[in-house]
C-alpha atoms as a PDB file:
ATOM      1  CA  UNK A   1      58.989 129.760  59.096  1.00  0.00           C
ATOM      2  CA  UNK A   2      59.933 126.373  60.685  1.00  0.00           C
ATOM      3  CA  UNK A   3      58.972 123.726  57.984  1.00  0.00           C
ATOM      4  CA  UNK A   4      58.066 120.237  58.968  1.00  0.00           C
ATOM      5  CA  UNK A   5      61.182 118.394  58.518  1.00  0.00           C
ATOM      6  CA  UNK A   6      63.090 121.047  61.131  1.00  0.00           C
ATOM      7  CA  UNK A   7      59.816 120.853  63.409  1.00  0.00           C
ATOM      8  CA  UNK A   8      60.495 117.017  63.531  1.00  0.00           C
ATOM      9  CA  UNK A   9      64.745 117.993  64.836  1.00  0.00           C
ATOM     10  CA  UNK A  10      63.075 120.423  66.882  1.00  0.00           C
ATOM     11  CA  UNK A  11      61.165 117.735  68.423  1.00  0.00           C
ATOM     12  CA  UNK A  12      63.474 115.546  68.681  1.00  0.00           C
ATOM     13  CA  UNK A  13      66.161 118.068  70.094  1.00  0.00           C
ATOM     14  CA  UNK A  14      63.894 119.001  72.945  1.00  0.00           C
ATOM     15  CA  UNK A  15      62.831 114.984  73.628  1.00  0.00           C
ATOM     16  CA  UNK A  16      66.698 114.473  73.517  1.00  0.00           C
ATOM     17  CA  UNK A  17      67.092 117.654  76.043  1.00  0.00           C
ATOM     18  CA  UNK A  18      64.417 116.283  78.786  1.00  0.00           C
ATOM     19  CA  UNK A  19      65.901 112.579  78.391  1.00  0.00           C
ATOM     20  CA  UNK A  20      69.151 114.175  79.367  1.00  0.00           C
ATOM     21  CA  UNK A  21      67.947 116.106  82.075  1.00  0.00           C
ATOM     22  CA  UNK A  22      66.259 113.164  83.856  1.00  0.00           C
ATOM     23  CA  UNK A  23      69.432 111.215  83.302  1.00  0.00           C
ATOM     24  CA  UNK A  24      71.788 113.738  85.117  1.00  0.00           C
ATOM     25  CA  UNK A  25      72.418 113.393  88.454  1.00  0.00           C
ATOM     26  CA  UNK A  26      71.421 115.539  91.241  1.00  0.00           C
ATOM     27  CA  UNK A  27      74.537 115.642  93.555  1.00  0.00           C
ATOM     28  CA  UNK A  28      77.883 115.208  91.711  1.00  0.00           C
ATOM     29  CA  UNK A  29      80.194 111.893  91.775  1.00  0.00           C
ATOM     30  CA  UNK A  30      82.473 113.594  95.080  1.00  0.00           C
ATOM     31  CA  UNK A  31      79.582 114.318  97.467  1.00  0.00           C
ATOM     32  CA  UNK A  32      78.500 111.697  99.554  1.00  0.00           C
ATOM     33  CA  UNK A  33      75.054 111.403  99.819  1.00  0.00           C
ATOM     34  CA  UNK A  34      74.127 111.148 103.665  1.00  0.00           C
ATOM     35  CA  UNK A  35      72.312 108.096 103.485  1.00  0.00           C
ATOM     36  CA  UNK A  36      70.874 108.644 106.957  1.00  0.00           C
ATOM     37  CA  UNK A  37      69.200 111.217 109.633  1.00  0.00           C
ATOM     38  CA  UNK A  38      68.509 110.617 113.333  1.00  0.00           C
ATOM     39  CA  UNK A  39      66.449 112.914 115.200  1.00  0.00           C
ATOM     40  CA  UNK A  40      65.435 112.184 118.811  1.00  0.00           C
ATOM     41  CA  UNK A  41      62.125 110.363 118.222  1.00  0.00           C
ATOM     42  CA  UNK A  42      62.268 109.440 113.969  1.00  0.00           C
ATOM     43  CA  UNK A  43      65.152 108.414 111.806  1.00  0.00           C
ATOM     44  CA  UNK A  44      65.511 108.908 107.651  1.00  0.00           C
ATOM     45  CA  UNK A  45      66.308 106.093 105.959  1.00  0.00           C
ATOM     46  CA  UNK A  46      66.412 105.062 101.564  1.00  0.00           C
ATOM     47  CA  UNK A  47      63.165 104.689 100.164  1.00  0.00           C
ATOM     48  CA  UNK A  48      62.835 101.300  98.743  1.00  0.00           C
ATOM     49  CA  UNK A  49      62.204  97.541  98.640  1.00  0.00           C
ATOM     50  CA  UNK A  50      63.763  97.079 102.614  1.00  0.00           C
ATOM     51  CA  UNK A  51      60.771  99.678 103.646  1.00  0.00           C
ATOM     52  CA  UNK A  52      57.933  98.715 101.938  1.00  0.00           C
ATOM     53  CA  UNK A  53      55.683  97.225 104.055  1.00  0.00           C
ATOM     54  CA  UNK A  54      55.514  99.952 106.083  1.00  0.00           C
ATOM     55  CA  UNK A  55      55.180 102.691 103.362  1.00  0.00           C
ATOM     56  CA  UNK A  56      52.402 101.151 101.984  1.00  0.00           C
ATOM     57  CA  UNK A  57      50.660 100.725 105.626  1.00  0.00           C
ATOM     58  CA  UNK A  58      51.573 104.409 106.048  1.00  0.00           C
ATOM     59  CA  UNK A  59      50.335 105.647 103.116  1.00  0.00           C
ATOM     60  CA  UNK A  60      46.967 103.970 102.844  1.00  0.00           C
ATOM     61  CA  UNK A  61      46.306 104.718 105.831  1.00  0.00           C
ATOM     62  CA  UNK A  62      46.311 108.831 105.126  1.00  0.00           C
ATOM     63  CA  UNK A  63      45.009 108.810 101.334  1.00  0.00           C
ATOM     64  CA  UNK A  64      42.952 111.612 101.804  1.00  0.00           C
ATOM     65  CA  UNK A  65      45.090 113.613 104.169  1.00  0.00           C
ATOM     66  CA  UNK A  66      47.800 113.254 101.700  1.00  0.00           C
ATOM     67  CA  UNK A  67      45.858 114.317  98.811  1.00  0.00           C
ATOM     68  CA  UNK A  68      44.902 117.223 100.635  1.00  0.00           C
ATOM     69  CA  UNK A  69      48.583 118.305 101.553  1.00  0.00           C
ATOM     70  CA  UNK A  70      50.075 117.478  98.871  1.00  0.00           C
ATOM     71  CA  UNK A  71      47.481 118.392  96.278  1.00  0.00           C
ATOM     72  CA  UNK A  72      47.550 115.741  94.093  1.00  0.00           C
ATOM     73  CA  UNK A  73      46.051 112.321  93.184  1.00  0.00           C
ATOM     74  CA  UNK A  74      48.134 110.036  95.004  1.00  0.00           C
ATOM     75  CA  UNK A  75      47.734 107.765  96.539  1.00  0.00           C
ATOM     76  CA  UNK A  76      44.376 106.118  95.558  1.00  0.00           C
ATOM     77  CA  UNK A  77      42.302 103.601  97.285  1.00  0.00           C
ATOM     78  CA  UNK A  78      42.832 100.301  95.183  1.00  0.00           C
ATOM     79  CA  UNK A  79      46.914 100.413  95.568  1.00  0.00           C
ATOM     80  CA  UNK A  80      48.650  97.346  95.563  1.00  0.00           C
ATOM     81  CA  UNK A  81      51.393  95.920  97.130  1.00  0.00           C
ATOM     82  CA  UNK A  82      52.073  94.568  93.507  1.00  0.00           C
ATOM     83  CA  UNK A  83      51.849  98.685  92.926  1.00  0.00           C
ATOM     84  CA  UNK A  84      54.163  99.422  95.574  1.00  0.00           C
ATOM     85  CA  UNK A  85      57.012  96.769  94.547  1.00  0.00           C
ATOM     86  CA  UNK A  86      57.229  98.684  91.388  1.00  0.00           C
ATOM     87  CA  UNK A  87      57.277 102.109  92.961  1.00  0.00           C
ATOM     88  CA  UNK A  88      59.943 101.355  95.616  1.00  0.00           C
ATOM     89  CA  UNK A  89      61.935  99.578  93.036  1.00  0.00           C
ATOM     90  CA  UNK A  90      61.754 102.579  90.892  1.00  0.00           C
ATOM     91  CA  UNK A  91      62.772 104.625  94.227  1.00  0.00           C
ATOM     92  CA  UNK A  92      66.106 102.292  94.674  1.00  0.00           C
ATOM     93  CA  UNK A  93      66.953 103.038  90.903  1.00  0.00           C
ATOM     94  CA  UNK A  94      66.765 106.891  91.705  1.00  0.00           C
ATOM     95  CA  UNK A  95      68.685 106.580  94.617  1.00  0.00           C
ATOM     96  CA  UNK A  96      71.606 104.850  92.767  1.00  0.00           C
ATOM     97  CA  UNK A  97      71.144 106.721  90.044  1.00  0.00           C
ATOM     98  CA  UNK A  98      71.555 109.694  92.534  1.00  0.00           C
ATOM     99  CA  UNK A  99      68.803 111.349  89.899  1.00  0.00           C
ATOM    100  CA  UNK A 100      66.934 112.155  93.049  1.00  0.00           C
ATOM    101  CA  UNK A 101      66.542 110.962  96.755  1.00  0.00           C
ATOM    102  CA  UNK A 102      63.834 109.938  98.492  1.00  0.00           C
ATOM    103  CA  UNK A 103      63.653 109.037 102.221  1.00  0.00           C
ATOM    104  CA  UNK A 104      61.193 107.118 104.811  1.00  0.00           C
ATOM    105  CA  UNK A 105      60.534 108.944 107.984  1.00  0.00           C
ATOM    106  CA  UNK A 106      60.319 106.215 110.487  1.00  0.00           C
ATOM    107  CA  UNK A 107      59.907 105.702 113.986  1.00  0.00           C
ATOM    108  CA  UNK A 108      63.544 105.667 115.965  1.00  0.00           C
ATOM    109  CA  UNK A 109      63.039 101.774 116.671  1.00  0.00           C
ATOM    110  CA  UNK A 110      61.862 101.825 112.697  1.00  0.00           C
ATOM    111  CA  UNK A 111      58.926  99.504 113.636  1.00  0.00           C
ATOM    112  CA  UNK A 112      56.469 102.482 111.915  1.00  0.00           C
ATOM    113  CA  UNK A 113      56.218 104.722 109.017  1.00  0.00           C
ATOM    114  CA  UNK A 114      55.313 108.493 110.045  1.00  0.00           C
ATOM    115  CA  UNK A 115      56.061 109.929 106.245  1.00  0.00           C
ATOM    116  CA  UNK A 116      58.278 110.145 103.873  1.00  0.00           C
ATOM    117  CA  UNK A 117      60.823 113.368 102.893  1.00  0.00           C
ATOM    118  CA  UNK A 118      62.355 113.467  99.053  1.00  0.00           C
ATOM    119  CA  UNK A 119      65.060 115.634  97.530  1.00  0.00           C
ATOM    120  CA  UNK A 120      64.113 115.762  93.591  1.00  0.00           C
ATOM    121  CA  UNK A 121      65.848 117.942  90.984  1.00  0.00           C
ATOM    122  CA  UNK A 122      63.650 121.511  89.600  1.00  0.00           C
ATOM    123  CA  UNK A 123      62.852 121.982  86.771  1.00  0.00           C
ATOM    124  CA  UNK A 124      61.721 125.314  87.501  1.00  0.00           C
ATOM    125  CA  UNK A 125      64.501 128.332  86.854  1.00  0.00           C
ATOM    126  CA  UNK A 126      65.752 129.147  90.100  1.00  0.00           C
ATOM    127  CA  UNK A 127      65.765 125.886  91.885  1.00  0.00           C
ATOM    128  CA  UNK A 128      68.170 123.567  92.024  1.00  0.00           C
ATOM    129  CA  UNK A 129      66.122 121.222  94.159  1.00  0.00           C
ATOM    130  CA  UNK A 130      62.505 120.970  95.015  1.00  0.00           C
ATOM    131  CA  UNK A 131      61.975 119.430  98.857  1.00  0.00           C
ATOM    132  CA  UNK A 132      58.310 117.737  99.544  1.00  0.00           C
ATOM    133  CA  UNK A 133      57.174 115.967 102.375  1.00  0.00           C
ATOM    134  CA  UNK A 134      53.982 114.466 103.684  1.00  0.00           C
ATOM    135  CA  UNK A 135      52.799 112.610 106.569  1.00  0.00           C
ATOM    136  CA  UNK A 136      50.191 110.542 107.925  1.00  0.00           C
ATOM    137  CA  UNK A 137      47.485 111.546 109.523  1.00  0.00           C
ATOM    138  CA  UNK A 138      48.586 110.677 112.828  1.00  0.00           C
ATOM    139  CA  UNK A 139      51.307 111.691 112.791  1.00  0.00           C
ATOM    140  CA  UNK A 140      50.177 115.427 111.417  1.00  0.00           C
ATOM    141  CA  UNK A 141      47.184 115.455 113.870  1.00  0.00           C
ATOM    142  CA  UNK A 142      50.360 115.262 116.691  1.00  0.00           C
ATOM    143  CA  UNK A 143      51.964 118.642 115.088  1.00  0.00           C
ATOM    144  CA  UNK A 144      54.900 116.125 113.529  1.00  0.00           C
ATOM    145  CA  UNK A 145      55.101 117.238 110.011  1.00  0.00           C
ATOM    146  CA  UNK A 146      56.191 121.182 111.384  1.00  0.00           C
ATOM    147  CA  UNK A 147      59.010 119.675 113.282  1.00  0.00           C
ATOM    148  CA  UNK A 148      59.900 117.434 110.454  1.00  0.00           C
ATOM    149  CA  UNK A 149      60.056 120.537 108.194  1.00  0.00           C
ATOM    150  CA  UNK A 150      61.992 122.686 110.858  1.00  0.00           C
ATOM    151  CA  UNK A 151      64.517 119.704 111.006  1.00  0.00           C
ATOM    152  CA  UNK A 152      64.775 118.870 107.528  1.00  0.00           C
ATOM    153  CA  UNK A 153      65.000 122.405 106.006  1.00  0.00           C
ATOM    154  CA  UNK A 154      67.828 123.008 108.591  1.00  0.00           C
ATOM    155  CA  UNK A 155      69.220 119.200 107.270  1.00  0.00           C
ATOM    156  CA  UNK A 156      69.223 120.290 103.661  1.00  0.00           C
ATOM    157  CA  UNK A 157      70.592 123.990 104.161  1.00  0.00           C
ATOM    158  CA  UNK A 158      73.773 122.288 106.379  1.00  0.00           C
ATOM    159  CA  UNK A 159      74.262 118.613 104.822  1.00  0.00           C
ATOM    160  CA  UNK A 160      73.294 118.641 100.425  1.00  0.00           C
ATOM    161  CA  UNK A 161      75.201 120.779  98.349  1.00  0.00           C
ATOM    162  CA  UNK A 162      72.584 122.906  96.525  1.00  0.00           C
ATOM    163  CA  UNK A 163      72.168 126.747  96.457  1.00  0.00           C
ATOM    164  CA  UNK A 164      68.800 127.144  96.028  1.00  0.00           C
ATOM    165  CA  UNK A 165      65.635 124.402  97.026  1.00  0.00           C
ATOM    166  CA  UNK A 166      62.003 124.497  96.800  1.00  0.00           C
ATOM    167  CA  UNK A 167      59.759 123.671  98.877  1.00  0.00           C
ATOM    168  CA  UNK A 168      56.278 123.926  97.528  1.00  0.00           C
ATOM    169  CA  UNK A 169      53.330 123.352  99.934  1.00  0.00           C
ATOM    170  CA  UNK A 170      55.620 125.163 102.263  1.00  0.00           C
ATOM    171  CA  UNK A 171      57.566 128.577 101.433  1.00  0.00           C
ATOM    172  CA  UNK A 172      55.747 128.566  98.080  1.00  0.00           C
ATOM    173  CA  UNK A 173      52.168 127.236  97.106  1.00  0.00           C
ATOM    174  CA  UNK A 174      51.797 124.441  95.181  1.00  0.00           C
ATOM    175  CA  UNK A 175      50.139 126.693  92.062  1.00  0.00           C
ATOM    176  CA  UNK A 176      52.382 130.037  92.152  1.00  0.00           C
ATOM    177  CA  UNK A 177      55.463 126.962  92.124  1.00  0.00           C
ATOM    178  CA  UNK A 178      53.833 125.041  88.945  1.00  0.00           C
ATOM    179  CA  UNK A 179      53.428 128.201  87.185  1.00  0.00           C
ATOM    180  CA  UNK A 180      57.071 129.291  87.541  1.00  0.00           C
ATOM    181  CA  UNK A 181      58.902 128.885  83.932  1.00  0.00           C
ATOM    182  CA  UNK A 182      60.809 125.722  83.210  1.00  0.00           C
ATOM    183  CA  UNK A 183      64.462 125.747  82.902  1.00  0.00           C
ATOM    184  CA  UNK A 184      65.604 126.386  79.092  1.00  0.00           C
END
């Protein structure tokens, strides 16, 4: 029987655990992140403040489209560009925290956003890594976002270090991947 005072370590203990899980980083010290990705018509670059403009154009643009693919609640009509200061500055902090790494897909002469790719760590057993993607509308409605996948699975398998990534939406669906158990 686990009385209250050892619930309250218990807690604790597993608060402690998830703190230091989102604190480790995804690639070790030694490998150097590739920082970019040049196709023949789009480029990769950081996710962050230098990019924002355009993410936010991108994004609003495709709110429903992106709901749709990615099966969630963002983004919502009413965004900010106060909103999106905050969220690319929280994007720079992951990237030099290497905690996870998220990417704009723009257009080679980077005048246009056509999505964005991230690299995030799992927290599901059996992942390392957990790729998602999305794109605009546009940009989807031209068959883009299979070519992006194509080129960025084959990216990932040859250029990041991990054994085993995720990509829900994609090879698994979004609710068989959510229901897989957490890592211990």
């Amino acid at each position: 029987m686990i009385r209250p005072a050892m619930a309250v370590v218990l807690v604790s203990l597993a608060s402690l655990y998830v703190a230091a899980f989102a604190q480790q980083p995804l690639v070790p010290e030694s490998f150097a992140v590739p920082v970019t990705y040049t196709a023949s018509d789009y480029k990769l670059v950081p996710l962050g403040p230098d990019v924002a403009r355009l993410d936010y154009d991108a994004y609003m643009s495709s709110i429903e489209h992106i709901q749709g693919r990615m099966g969630g609640k963002w983004p919502r009509p009413g965004l900010t560009m106060d909103d999106q200061a905050k969220d690319m500055a929280g994007e720079k902090s992951q990237w030099e925290g290497r905690k996870s790494f998220p990417f704009a897909v723009l257009t080679r002469d980077g005048s246009k956003e056509l999505g964005c790719f991230y690299l995030r760590p799992s927290r599901k057993q059996g992942h390392d890594a957990v790729a998602t993607m999305w794109t605009t509308k546009e940009a989807f409605d031209k068959g883009f976002e299979d070519k992006l996948y194509a080129d960025m699975k084959a990216w990932v398998a040859q250029s990041w270090p991990f054994q085993k990534v995720a990509w829900p939406g994609r090879e698994i669906p979004q609710a068989d991947f959510r229901a897989l158990p957490n890592k211990p």
